[in-house]
Structure formats: C-alpha cells, structure tokens
Protein backbone atom coordinates (compact mmCIF):
# COMPACT_ATOMS: atom_id res chain seq x y z
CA UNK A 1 119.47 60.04 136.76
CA UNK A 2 118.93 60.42 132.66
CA UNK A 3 115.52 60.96 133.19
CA UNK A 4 115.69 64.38 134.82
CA UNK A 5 116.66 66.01 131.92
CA UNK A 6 113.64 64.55 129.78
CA UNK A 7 111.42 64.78 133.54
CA UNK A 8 112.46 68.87 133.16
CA UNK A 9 112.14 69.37 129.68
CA UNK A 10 108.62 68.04 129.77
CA UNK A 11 107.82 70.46 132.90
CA UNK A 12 109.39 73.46 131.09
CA UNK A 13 107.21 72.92 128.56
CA UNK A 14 104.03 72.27 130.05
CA UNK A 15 104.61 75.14 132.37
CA UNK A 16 105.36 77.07 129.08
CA UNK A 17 102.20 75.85 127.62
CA UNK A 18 100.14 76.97 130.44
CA UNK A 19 101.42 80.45 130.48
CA UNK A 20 100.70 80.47 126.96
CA UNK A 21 96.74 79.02 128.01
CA UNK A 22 96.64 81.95 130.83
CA UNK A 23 98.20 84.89 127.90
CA UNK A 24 95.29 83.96 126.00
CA UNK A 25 92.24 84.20 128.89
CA UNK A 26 93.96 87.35 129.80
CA UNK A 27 93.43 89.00 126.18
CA UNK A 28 89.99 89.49 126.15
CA UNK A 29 89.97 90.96 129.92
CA UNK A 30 89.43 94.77 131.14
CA UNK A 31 90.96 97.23 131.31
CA UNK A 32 93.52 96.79 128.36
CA UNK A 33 96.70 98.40 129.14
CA UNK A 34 96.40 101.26 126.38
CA UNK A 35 99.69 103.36 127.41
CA UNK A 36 101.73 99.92 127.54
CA UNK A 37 101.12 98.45 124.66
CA UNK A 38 101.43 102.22 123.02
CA UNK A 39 104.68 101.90 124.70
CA UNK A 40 105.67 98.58 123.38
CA UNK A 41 104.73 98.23 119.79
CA UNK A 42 106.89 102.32 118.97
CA UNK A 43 110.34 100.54 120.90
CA UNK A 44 109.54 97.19 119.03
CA UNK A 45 109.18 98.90 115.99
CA UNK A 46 112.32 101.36 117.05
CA UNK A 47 114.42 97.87 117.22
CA UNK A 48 113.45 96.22 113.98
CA UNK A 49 112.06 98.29 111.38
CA UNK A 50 115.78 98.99 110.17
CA UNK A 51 117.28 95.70 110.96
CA UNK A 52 114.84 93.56 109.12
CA UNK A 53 114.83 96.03 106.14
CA UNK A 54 118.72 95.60 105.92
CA UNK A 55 117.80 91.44 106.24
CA UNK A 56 115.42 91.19 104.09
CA UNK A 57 117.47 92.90 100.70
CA UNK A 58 120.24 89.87 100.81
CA UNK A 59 117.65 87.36 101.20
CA UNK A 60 115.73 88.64 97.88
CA UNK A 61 118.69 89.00 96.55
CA UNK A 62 120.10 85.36 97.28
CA UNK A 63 116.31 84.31 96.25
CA UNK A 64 116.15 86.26 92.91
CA UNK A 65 120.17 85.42 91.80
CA UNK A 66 119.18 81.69 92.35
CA UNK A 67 116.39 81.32 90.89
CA UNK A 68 117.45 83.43 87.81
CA UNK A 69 120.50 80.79 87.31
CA UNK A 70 117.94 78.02 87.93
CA UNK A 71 115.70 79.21 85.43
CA UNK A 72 117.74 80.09 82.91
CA UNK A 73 119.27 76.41 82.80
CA UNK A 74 115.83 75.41 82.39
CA UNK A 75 115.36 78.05 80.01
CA UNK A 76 112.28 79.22 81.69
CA UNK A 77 113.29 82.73 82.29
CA UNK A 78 110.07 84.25 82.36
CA UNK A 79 109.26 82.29 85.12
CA UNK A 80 112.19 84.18 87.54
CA UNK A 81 109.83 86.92 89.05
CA UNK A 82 106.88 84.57 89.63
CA UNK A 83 109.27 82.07 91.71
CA UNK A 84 110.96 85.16 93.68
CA UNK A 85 107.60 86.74 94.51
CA UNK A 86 106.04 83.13 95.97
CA UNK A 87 109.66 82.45 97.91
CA UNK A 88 109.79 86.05 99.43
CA UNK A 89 105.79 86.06 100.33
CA UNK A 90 105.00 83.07 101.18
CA UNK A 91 108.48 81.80 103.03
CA UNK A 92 111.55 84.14 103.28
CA UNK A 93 109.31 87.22 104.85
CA UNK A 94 107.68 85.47 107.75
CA UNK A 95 111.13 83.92 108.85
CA UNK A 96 112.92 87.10 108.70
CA UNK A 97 109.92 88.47 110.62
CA UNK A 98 110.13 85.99 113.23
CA UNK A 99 113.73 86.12 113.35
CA UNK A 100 113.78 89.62 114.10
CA UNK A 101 110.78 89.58 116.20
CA UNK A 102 112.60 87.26 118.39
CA UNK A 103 116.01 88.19 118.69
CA UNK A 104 115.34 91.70 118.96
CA UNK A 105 112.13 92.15 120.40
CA UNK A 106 112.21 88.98 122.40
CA UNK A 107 115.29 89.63 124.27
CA UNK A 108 114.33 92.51 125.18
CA UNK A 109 111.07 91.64 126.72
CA UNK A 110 112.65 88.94 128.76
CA UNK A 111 115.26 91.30 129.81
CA UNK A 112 112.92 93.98 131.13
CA UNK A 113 110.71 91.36 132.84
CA UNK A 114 113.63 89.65 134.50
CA UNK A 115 114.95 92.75 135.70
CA UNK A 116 111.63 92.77 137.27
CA UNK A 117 111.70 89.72 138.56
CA UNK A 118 114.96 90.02 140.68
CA UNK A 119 113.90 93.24 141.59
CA UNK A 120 110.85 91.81 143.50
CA UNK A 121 108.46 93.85 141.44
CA UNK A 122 106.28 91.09 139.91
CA UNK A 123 105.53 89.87 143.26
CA UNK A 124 104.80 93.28 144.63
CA UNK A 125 102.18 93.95 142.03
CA UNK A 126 100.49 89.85 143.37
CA UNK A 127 100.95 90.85 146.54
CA UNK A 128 98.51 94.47 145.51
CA UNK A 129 96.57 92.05 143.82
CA UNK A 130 97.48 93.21 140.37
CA UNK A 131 97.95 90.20 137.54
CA UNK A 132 101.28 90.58 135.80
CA UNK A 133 99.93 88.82 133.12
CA UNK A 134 97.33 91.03 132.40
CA UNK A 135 99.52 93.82 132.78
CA UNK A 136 102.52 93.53 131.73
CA UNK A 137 102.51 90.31 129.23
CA UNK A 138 99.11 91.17 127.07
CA UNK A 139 100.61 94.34 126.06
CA UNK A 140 103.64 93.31 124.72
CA UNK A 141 101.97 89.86 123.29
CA UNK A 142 99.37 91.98 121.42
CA UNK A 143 102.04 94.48 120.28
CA UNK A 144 104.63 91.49 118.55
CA UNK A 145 101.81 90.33 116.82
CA UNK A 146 100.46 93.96 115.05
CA UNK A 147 104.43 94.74 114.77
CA UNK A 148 105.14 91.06 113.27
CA UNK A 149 101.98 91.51 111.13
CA UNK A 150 103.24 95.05 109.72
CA UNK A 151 106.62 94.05 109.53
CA UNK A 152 105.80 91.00 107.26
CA UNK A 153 104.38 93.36 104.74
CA UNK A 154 107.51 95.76 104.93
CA UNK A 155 109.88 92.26 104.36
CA UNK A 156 108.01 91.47 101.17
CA UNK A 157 107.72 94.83 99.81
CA UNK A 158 111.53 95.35 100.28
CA UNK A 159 112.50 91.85 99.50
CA UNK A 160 110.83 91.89 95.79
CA UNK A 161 112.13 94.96 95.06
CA UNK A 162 115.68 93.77 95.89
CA UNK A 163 115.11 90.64 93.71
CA UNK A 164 113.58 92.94 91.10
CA UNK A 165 117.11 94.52 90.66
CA UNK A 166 119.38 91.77 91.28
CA UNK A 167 117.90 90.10 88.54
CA UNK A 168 117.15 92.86 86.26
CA UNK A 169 120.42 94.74 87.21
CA UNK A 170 123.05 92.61 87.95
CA UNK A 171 121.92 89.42 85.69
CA UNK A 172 120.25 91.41 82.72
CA UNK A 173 117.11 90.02 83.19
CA UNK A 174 113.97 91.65 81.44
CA UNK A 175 111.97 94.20 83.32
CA UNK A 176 108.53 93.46 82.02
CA UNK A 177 109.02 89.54 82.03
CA UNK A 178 109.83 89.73 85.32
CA UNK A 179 107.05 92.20 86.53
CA UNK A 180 104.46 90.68 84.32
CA UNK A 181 105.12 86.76 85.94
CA UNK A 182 103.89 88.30 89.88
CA UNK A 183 100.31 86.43 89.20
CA UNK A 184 101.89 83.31 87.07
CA UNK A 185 102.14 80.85 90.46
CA UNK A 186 101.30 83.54 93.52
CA UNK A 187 98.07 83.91 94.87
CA UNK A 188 96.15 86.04 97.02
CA UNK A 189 96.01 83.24 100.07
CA UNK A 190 99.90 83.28 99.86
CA UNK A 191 99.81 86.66 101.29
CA UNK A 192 97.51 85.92 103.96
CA UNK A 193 99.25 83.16 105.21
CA UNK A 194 102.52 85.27 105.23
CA UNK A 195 100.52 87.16 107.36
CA UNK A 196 98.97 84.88 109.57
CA UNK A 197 102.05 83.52 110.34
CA UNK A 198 103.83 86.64 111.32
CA UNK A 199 100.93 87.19 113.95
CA UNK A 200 101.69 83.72 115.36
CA UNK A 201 105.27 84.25 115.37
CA UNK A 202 104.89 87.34 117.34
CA UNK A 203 102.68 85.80 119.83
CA UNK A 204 105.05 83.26 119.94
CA UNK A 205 108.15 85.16 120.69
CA UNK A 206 106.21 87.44 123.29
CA UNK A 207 104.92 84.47 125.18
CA UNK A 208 108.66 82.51 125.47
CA UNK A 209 110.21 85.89 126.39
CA UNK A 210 107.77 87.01 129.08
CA UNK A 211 107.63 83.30 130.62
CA UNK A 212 111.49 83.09 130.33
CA UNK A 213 111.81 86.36 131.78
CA UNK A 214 109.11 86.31 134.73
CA UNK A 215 110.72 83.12 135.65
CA UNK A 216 114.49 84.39 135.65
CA UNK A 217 116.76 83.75 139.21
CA UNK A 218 119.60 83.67 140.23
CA UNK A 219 120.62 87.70 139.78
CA UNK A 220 121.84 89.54 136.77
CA UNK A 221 123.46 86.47 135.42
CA UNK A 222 120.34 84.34 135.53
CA UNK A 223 118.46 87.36 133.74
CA UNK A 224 121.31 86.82 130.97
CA UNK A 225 120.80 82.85 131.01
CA UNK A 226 117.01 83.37 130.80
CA UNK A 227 117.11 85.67 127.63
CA UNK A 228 119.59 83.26 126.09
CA UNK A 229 117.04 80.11 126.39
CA UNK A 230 114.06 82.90 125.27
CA UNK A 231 115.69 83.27 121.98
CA UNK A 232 116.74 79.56 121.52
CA UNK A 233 113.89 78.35 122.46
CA UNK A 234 111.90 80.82 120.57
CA UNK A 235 113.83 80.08 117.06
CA UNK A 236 113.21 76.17 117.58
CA UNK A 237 109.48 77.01 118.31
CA UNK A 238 109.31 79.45 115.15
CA UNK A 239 110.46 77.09 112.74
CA UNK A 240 108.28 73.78 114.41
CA UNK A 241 105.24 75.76 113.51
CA UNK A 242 106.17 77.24 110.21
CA UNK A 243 106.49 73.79 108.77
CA UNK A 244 103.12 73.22 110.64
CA UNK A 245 101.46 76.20 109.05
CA UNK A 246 102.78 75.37 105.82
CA UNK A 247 101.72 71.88 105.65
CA UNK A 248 98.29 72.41 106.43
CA UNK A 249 98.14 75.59 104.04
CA UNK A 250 99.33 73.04 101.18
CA UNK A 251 96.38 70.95 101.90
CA UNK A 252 93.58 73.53 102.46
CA UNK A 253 95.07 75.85 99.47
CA UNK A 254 94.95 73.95 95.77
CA UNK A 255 98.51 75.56 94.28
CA UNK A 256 97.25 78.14 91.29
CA UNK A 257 96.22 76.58 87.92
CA UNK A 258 96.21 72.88 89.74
C-alpha cells in the first residue's frame, strides 16, 4: 500500500524522538560513566580534529575569495574581513562542525553500537538490569556535544585565518583594512550561537547514531545499512535545525548598528 512508507517514516521518527526524550532523562542520572565518556570525547577528537582543520581552510578560502570579488565590484573593500568573519562564525563553522561530527563521529558510534547489537550484548546488559542508555549512549551524547562545542571554535579560528591570507595574499587585499573591519557587522551573540549550535549538532548526531545503531539487524550488512541511514538522516536533521536556529536568532538578535 503507499501508505506504509509514510505509516514507517512517521514511526521511525517518533521512535527516534522518544529515544531522543529517554537520552535526555538519562543525563542528569547517577553514576555518570566517567571512563566512557573519557574514552569517547579523546577517539572523537582523534577522528576530527585534523579532518575538519583541513575542511575548514577551503571553505574560508571560498568565503574570503568571494566576498573580496563581491566587494570590490561594489567598491566596498573594507568591508571584505567583516563579511568573512560573520560567514565563517556565524554559518560556515557550525556546518563543518556538524558535518564532521556526523560523518566521522557518527558512524562510528552507530558502528560500535550495532556491533553490539548483533552481538547480543545490549540485551545482556537489560537482561543484568543495566540501561544501555545510561551507559553507553550519555557518554558519547555528552562527549559530541563538548567535542562539537570545541571544535566550532577550532573551525573559526582556522577558517579566518585562511580567509585572512587568501584575501590579503592571493588578491592583494590590505592587511589592516581587513583586520580592522572584525567588529564592523560581527557581534559577540554571533559567536555564541556558533556555539550553541555546535552543542546541538553534536547531540544530534550522537542521538541518530546510537538509535540507528542499537536498532541495527540483520548481521554485518544491516550494521552497514544502519550507519548509512545514521549519517543521512543525521545531515537532513543538521541542516532542518540550523535554518531553525538561525531564524529565531534573527528575530531575538537586532543585526549590529540596526
């Protein structure tokens, strides 16, 4: 029938949803797996500390060599480092963030816990009366988010210092014009909400992977299957909420000088 595709989309995602509900009850609750989250957060780091500095240079770069040919039609030149410094802070660095976060560290996670799955283990640990959620999905939710938060800041610093010498460098523009701009149309609240978005975006990817994963069947090849739809389903998600987040910044958050 066409209506069990729509019927199982809707129960994937309320069953997605809930998991989500339960990952957050579970946060708060003792004991906190110290040593797992320890754990987590150095191999997250290990897997995209490198890649996202290597991601984030050619998107300053692409940011910083069009906005210095858009500005200098306008003739507005002065103008090149603030518009690089709002694109990389308040836009390109949580994507590349999230991007990361979730193809790296999300497929990961949903590997590991489907292994786990087909493996029996996760219903071992009900059957001891141990909640997987508690300890095995907190940890690695709570470690995305402080990686995705700390990563952010590494994608901005990186990505404005790549614009700074594409533009200075490669299209002559002028150093102190384009250092002294930073402040002309960025704002403090830019940066947090580059930041509060990479927390999101890590709990995000944590959640999809661990519900993707802890739900994988069918043997090795459903374990494959499941870490596929984490990372689809994850970038869909990501970018859903960033124009969510973004909207409602632009109405609590008066743009500077306005």
């Amino acid at each position: 029938m066409a209506s069990e595709p729509i019927t199982g989309g809707l129960r994937t995602a309320g069953n997605l949803f809930s998991f989500g509900l339960d990952t957050v009850v579970s946060l708060p609750r003792r004991p906190f797996q110290i040593r797992e989250f320890i754990q987590q957060a150095w191999f997250i780091a290990s897997v995209t500390i490198l890649p996202t500095a290597l991601v984030s240079i050619p998107f300053g770069a692409v940011i910083a060599l069009q906005l210095g040919t858009l500005t200098r039609q306008l003739g507005a030149q002065s103008f090149t480092g603030a518009a690089s410094v709002l694109a990389v802070v308040r836009e390109a660095s949580p994507i590349v963030t999230a991007l990361l976060i979730a193809g790296a560290a999300g497929s990961a996670i949903c590997a590991d816990l489907g292994s786990r799955k087909i493996r029996e283990e996760l219903d071992a640990m009900q059957v001891l009366g141990i909640n997987p959620i508690q300890r095995l999905v907190v940890p690695r939710v709570v470690a995305c988010m402080l990686i995705g938060l700390l990563l952010n800041g590494l994608v901005s610093v990186v990505g404005v210092s790549g614009g700074y010498f594409f533009n200075v460098i490669i299209q002559g523009g002028t150093p102190g014009a384009y250092l002294a701009s930073f402040t002309a149309l960025a704002q403090l609240p830019d940066l947090w909400s580059a930041e509060i978005k990479a927390v999101i975006f890590g709990f995000i990817a944590a959640v999809v992977a661990s519900y993707k994963g802890m739900n994988a069947g069918g043997g090795p090849k459903g374990v494959g299957d499941a870490v596929n739809q984490s990372v689809v389903i994850t970038f869909m998600l990501l970018f859903f909420v960033n124009f969510v987040v973004t909207a409602i910044y632009f109405q609590v958050v008066p743009a500077k000088g306005s």
